[in-house]
Protein backbone atom coordinates (compact mmCIF):
# COMPACT_ATOMS: atom_id res chain seq x y z
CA UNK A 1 153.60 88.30 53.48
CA UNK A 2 149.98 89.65 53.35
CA UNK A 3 150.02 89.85 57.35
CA UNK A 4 153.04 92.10 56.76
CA UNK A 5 151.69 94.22 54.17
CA UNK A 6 148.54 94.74 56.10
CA UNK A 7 150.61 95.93 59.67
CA UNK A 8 152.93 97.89 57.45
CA UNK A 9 150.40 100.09 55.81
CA UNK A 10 149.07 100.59 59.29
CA UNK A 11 152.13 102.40 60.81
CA UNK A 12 153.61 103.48 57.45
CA UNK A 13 151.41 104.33 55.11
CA UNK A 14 152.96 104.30 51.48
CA UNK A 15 152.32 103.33 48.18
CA UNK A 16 155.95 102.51 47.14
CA UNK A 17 155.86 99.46 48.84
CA UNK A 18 157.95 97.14 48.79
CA UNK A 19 159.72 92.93 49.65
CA UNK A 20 161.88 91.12 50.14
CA UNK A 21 161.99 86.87 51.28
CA UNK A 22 165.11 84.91 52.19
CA UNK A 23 164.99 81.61 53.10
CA UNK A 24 166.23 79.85 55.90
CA UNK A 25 168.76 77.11 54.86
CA UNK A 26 170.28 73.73 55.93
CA UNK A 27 173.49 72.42 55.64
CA UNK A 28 173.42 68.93 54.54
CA UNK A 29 177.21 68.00 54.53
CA UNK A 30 179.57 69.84 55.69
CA UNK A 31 179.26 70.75 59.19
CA UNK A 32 182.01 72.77 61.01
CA UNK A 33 183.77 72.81 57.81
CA UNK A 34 183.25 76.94 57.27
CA UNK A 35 185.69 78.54 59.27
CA UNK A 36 188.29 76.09 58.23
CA UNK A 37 188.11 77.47 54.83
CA UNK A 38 186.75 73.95 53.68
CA UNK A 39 184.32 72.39 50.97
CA UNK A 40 180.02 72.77 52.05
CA UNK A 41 176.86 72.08 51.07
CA UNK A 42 173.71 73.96 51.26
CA UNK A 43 170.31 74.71 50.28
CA UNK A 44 167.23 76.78 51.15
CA UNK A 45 163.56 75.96 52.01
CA UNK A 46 160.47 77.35 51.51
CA UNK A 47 160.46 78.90 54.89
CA UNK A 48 161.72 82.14 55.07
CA UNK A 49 162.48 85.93 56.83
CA UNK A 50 160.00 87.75 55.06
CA UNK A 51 160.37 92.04 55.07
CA UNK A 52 158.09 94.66 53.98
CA UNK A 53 159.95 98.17 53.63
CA UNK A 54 159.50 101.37 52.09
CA UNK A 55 161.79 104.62 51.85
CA UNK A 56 162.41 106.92 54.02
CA UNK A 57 163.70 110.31 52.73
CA UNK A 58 164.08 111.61 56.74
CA UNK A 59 167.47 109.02 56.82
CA UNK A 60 165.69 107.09 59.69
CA UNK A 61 165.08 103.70 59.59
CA UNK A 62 162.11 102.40 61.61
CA UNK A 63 161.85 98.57 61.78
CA UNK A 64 158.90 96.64 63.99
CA UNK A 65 159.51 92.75 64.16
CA UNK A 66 155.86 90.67 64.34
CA UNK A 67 158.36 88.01 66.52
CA UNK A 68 160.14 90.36 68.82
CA UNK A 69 158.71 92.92 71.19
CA UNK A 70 159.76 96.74 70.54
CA UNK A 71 161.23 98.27 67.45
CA UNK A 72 164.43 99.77 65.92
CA UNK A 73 165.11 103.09 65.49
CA UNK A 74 167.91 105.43 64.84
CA UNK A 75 169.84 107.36 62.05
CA UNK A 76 171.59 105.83 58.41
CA UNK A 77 174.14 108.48 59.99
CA UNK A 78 174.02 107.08 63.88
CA UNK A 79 176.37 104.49 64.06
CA UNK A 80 174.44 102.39 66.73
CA UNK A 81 176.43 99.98 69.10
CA UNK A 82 175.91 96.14 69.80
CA UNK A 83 173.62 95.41 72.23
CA UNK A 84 173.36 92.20 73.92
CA UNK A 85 170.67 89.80 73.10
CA UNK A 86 169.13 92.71 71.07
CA UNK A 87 167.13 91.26 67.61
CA UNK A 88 168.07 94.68 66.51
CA UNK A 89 171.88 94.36 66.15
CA UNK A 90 171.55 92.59 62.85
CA UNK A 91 169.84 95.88 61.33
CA UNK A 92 172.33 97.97 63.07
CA UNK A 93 174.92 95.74 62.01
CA UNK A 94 173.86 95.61 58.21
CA UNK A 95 173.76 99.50 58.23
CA UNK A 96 178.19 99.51 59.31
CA UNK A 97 178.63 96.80 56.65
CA UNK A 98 176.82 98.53 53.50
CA UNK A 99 179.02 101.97 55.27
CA UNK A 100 182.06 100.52 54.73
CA UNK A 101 181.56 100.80 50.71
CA UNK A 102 178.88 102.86 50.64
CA UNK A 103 177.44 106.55 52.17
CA UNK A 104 173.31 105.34 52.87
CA UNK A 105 171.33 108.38 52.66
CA UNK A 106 167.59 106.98 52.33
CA UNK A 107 166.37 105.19 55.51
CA UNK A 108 163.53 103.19 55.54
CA UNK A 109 160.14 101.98 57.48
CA UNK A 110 159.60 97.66 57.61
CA UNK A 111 157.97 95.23 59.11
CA UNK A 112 159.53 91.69 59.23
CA UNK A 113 158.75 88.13 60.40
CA UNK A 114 160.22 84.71 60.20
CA UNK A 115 158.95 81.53 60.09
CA UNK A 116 159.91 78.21 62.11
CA UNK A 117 160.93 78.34 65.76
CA UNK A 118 164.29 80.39 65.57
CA UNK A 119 167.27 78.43 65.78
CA UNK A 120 169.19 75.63 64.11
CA UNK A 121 168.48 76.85 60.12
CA UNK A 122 170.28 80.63 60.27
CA UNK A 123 167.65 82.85 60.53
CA UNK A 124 170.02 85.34 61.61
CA UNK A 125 172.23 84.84 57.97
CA UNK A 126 168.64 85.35 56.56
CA UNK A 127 167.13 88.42 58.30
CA UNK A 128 170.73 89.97 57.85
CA UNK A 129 170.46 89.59 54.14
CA UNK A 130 167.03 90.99 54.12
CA UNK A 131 167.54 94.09 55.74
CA UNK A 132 171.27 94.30 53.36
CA UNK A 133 168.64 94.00 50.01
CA UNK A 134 166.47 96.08 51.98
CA UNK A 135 168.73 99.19 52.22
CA UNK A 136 170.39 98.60 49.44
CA UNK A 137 167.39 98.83 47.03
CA UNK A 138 165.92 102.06 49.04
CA UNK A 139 169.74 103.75 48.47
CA UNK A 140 169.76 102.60 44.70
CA UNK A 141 173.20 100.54 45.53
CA UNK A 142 173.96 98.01 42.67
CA UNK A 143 175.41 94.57 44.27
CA UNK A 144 176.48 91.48 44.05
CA UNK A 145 175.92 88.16 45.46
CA UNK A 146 179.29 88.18 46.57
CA UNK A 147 179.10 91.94 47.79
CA UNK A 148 175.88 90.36 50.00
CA UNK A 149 177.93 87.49 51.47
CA UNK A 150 181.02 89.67 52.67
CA UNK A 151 178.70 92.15 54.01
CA UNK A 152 176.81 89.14 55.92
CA UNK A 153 179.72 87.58 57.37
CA UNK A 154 181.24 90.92 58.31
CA UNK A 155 177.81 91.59 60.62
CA UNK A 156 178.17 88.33 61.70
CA UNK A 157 182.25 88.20 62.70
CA UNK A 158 182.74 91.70 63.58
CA UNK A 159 179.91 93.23 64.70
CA UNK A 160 178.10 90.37 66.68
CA UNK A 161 181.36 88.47 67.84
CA UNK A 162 180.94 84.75 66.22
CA UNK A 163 183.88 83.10 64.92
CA UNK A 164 181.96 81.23 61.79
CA UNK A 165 182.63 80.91 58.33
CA UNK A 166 180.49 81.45 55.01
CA UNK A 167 178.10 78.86 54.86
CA UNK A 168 175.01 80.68 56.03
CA UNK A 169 175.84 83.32 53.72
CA UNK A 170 176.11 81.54 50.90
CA UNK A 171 173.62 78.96 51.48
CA UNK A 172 171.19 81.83 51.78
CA UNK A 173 172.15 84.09 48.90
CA UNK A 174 173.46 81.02 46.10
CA UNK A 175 171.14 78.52 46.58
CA UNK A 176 168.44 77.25 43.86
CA UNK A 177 165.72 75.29 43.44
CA UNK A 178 166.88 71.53 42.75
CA UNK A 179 170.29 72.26 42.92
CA UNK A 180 172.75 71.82 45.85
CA UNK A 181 175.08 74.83 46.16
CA UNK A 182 178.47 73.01 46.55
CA UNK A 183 180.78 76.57 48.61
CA UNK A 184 184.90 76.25 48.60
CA UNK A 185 184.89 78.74 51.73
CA UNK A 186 189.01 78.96 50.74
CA UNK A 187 188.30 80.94 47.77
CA UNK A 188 184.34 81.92 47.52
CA UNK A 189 183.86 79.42 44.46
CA UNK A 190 180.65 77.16 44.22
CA UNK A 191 179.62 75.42 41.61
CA UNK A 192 175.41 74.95 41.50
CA UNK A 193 175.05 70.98 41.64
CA UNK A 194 172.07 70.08 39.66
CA UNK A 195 169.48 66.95 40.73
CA UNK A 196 170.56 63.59 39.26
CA UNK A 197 167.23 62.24 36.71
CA UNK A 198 166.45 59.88 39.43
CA UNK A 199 166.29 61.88 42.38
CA UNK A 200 163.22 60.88 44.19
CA UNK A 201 160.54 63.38 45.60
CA UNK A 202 161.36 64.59 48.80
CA UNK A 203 160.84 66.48 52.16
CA UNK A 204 163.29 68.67 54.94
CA UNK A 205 161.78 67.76 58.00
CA UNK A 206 162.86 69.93 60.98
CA UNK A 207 162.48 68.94 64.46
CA UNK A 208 163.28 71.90 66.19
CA UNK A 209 164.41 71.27 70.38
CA UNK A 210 163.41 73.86 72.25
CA UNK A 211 166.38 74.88 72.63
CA UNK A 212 166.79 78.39 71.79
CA UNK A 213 170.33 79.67 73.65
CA UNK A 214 172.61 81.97 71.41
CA UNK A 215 175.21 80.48 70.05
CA UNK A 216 177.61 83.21 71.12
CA UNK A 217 177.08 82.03 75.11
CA UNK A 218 177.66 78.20 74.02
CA UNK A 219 181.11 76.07 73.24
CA UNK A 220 181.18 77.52 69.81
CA UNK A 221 183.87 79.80 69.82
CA UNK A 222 185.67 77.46 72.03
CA UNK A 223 185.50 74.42 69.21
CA UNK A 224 186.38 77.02 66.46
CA UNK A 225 190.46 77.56 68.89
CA UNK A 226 190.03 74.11 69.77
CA UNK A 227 190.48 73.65 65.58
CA UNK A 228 193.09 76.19 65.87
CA UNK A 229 195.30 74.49 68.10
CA UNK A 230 194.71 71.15 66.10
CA UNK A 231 195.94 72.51 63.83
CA UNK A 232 198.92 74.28 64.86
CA UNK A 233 200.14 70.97 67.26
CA UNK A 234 200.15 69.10 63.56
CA UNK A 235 202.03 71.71 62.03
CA UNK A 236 204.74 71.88 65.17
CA UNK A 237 204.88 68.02 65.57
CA UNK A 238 206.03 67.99 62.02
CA UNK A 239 208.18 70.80 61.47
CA UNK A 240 206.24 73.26 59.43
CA UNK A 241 206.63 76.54 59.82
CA UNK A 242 204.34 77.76 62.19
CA UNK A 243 201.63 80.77 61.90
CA UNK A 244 199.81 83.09 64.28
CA UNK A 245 197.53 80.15 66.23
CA UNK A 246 193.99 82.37 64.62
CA UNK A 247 195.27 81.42 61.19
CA UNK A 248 195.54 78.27 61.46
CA UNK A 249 193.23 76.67 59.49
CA UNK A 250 192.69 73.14 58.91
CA UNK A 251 192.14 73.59 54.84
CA UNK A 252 195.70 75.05 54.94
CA UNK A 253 197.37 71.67 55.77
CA UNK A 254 197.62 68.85 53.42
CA UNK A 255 195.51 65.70 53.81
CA UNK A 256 199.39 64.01 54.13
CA UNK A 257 200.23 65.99 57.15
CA UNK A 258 197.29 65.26 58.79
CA UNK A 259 197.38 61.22 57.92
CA UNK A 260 201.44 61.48 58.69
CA UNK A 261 200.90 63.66 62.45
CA UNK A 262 197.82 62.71 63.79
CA UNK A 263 198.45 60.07 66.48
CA UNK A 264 200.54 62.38 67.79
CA UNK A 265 197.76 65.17 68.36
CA UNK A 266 195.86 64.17 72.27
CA UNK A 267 192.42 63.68 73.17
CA UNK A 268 190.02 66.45 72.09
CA UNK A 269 192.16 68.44 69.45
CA UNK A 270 192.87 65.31 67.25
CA UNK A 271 189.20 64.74 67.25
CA UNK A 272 188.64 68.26 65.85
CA UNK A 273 191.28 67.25 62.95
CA UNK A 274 189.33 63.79 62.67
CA UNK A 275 185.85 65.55 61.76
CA UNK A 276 187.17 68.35 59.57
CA UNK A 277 188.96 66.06 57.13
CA UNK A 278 186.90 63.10 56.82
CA UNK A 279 183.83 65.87 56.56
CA UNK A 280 185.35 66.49 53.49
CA UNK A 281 185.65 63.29 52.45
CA UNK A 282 181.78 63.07 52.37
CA UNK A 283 181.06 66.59 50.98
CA UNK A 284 182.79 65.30 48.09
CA UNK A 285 181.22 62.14 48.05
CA UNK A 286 177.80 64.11 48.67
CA UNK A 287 177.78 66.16 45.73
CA UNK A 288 178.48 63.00 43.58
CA UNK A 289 175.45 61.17 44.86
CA UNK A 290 173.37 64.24 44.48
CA UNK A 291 174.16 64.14 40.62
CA UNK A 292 173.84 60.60 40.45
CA UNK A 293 170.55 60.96 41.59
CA UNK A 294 171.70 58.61 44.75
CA UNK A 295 169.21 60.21 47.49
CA UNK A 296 169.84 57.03 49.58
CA UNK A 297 173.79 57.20 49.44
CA UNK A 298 173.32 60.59 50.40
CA UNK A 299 171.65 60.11 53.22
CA UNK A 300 174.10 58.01 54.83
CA UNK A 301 176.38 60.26 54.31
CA UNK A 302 174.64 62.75 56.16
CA UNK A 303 174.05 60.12 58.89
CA UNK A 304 177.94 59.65 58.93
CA UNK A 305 178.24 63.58 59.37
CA UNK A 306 175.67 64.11 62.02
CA UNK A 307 177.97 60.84 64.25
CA UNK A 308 181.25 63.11 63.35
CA UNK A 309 179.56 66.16 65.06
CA UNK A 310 178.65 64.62 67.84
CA UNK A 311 181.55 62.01 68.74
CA UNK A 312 184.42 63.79 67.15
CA UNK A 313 183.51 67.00 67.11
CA UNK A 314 181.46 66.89 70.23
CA UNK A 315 178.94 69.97 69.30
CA UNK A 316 176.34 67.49 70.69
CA UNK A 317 173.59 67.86 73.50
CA UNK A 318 171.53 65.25 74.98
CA UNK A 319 168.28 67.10 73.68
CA UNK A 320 169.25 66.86 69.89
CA UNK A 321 171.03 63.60 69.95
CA UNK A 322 167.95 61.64 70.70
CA UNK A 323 166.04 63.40 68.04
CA UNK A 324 168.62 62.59 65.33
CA UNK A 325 168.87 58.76 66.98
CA UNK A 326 164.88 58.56 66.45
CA UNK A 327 165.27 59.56 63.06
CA UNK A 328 168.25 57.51 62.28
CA UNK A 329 165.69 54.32 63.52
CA UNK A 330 162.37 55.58 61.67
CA UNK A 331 161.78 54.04 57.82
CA UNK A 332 161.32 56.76 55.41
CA UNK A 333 164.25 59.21 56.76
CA UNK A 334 167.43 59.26 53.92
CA UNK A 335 169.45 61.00 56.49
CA UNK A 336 170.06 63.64 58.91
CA UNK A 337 172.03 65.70 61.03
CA UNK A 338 171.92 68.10 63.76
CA UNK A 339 171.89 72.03 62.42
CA UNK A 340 172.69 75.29 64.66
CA UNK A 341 176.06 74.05 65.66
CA UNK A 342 174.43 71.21 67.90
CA UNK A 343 174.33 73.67 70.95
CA UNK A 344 170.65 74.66 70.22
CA UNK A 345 168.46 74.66 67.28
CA UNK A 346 166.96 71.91 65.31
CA UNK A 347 168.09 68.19 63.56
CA UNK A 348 167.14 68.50 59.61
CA UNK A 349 166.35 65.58 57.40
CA UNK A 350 165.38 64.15 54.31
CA UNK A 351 162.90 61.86 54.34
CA UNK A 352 160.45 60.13 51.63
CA UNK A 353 156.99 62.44 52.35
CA UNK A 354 154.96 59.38 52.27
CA UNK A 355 156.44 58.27 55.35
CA UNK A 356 155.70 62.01 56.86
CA UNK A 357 152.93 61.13 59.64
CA UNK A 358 154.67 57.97 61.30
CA UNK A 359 157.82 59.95 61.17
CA UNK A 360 156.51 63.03 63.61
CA UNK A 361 154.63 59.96 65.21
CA UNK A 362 157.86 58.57 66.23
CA UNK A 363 159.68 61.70 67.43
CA UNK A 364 156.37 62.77 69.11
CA UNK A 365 156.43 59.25 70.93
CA UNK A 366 160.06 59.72 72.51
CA UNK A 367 160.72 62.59 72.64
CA UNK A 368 157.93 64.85 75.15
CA UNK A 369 158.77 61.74 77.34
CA UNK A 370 162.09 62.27 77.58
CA UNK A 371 161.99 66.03 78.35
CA UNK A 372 159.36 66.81 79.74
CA UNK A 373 159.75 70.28 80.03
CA UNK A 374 160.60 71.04 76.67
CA UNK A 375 157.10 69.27 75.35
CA UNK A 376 155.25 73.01 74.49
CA UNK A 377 158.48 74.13 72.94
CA UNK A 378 159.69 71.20 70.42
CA UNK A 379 158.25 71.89 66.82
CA UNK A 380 158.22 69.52 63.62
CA UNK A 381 158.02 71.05 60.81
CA UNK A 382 157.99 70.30 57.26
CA UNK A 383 159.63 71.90 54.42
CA UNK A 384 160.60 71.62 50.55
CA UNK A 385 163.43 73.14 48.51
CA UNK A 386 163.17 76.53 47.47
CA UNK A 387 165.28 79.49 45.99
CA UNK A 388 167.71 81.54 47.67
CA UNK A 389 166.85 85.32 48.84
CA UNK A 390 164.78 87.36 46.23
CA UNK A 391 162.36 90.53 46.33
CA UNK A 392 159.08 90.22 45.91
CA UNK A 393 157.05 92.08 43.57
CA UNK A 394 153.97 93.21 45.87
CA UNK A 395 152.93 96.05 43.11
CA UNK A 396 152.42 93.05 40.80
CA UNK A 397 150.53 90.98 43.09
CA UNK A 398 153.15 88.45 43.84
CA UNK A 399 152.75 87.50 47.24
């Protein structure tokens, strides 16, 4: 954040200064479950999108990224269109969202940065809630966490194209420290699942793949009407009445329907059905453990997930299967699973830190081998829980 103050000050310099962090997050249980309307997990990590802003009484907004080359630049009253494979859409996107409730009047002048190799742990759920607190604290706009959610998801949907759910959102704007943010994506509740008294220190490790390719030029889409049709060929084979195929959703159609119809859904789309409902299974189970204080239990259970995305929901790419096999074989991890779909991105895990060394040992030993040409852009990382998105007092020396 002090890198951030310093280049801000440098191209816009103010004394009403001011920040904002949100975390990236991981999805422990729960995978693909989103856009079915079902149960998730989530949590954040103390790595984050960090933004320094100040207002702008000229209505422009003027944003340089320390990751990205070029800046944004337009209007609160330019309504600027999507551009493809522009970091500035998000910003752009944020602006329409907080317009469809709101008139903005006061732009604004920012900096912002990430950390971790982009990919796999939403950074674009967490810069899009940064610049939403952003704006909405230069245009004195009162909101809720809710009201930052919907506004997220409508960037992400409707302006940018992807056909996900809430998770990111939520996981980004709910979670707490110590707690696992338990989402019902069929009607926004969540209940804030504390630690169980003998949950054991412990670690994220991310093992990013060097894979970086949008999600939005990958099979995601494609699985999300793949879950459609699952859906729909249950509902037909058993007489239901049938909706429009895009509303199908999986958390629409009883456990029963899907145990009574689903030898009679083929090859890929019963697989779809397969992961969704016995994903639920374990989110339930998940949350339990996590109040038990069962970090072991948990982890298998996010070992079971991460085989469900890759064999029934086949999200799965060479790359980021043998990272998650590694860890699945090294003492010290509880569990993991791949994150950022499986098309790109990262495998997360928890692991016991006193194992950390002979863990990144182990992927570092397969892994470079394997592929070659990804060995300058894999990354291990380490992280530990953290809260959700916040500002940051910088007046008060809270960096």
């Amino acid at each position: 954040m002090k890198e951030l103050i310093q280049e801000s000050q440098s191209r816009f310099p103010n004394e009403d200064i001011r920040g904002v962090q949100s975390p990236l997050r991981i999805c422990p249980i729960g995978a693909h479950s989103d856009f079915q309307n079902g149960k998730v997990t989530g949590l954040t990590i103390d790595a984050s999108v960090d933004m320094v802003y100040s207002p702008s009484d000229t209505g422009y907004i003027q944003v340089y990224s320390m990751d990205f080359p070029d800046k944004e630049h337009f209007h609160v009253k330019t309504r600027s269109d999507y551009i493809p494979g522009f970091w500035g859409n998000y910003l752009r996107g944020a602006v329409l969202a907080i317009q469809e409730d709101y008139v903005l009047k006061t732009g604004l002048n920012g900096v912002i940065s990430g950390k971790l190799p982009i990919g796999g742990l939403s950074s674009s759920a967490a810069v899009t809630t940064a610049y939403l607190m952003a704006l909405c604290d230069v245009n004195g706009i009162q909101f809720s966490k809710m009201d930052l959610i919907r506004w997220s998801h409508w960037v992400e949907t409707e302006f940018i194209g992807l056909k996900n759910g809430i998770l990111d959102q939520s996981a980004n704007i709910l979670s707490e420290d110590n707690r696992l943010m338990l989402m019902d994506c069929l009607d926004w509740t969540y209940d804030l699942v504390d630690q169980g008294t003998d949950w054991p220190e412990f670690e994220v490790i991310i093992v990013h793949s060097g894979i970086t390719k949008q999600l939005i030029g990958t099979d995601f889409n494609n699985r999300v009407d793949e879950s459609h049709v699952a859906g729909w060929l249950m509902l037909e084979h058993g007489g239901y009445d049938l909706p429009k195929l895009d509303d199908v959703r999986f958390r629409h159609i009883d456990r029963s329907i899907y145990d009574a119809e689903r030898a009679h859904i083929p090859d890929r789309f019963g697989k779809r059905a397969d992961h969704f409902y016995t994903e639920q299974d374990r989110v339930e189970e998940g949350a339990k453990a996590w109040a038990a204080g069962d970090i072991n239990r948990f982890g298998q259970l996010m070992f079971q997930s991460g085989e469900s995305s890759f064999y029934q929901y086949e999200s799965g790419i060479p790359e980021m299967k043998l990272i998650f096999d590694t860890l699945k074989e090294t003492e010290g991890v509880y569990g993991a699973r791949p994150s950022g779909a499986g098309y790109r991105g990262a495998v997360i895990g928890f692991i016991n830190p006193k194992f950390k060394e002979a863990i990144k040992a182990a992927v570092d030993a397969v892994y470079p081998k394997a592929y070659p040409e990804l060995a300058d852009a894999y990354h291990i990382s380490f992280a530990k829980q953290a809260d959700g998105a916040h500002y940051v007092d910088l007046q008060g020396g809270q960096v």
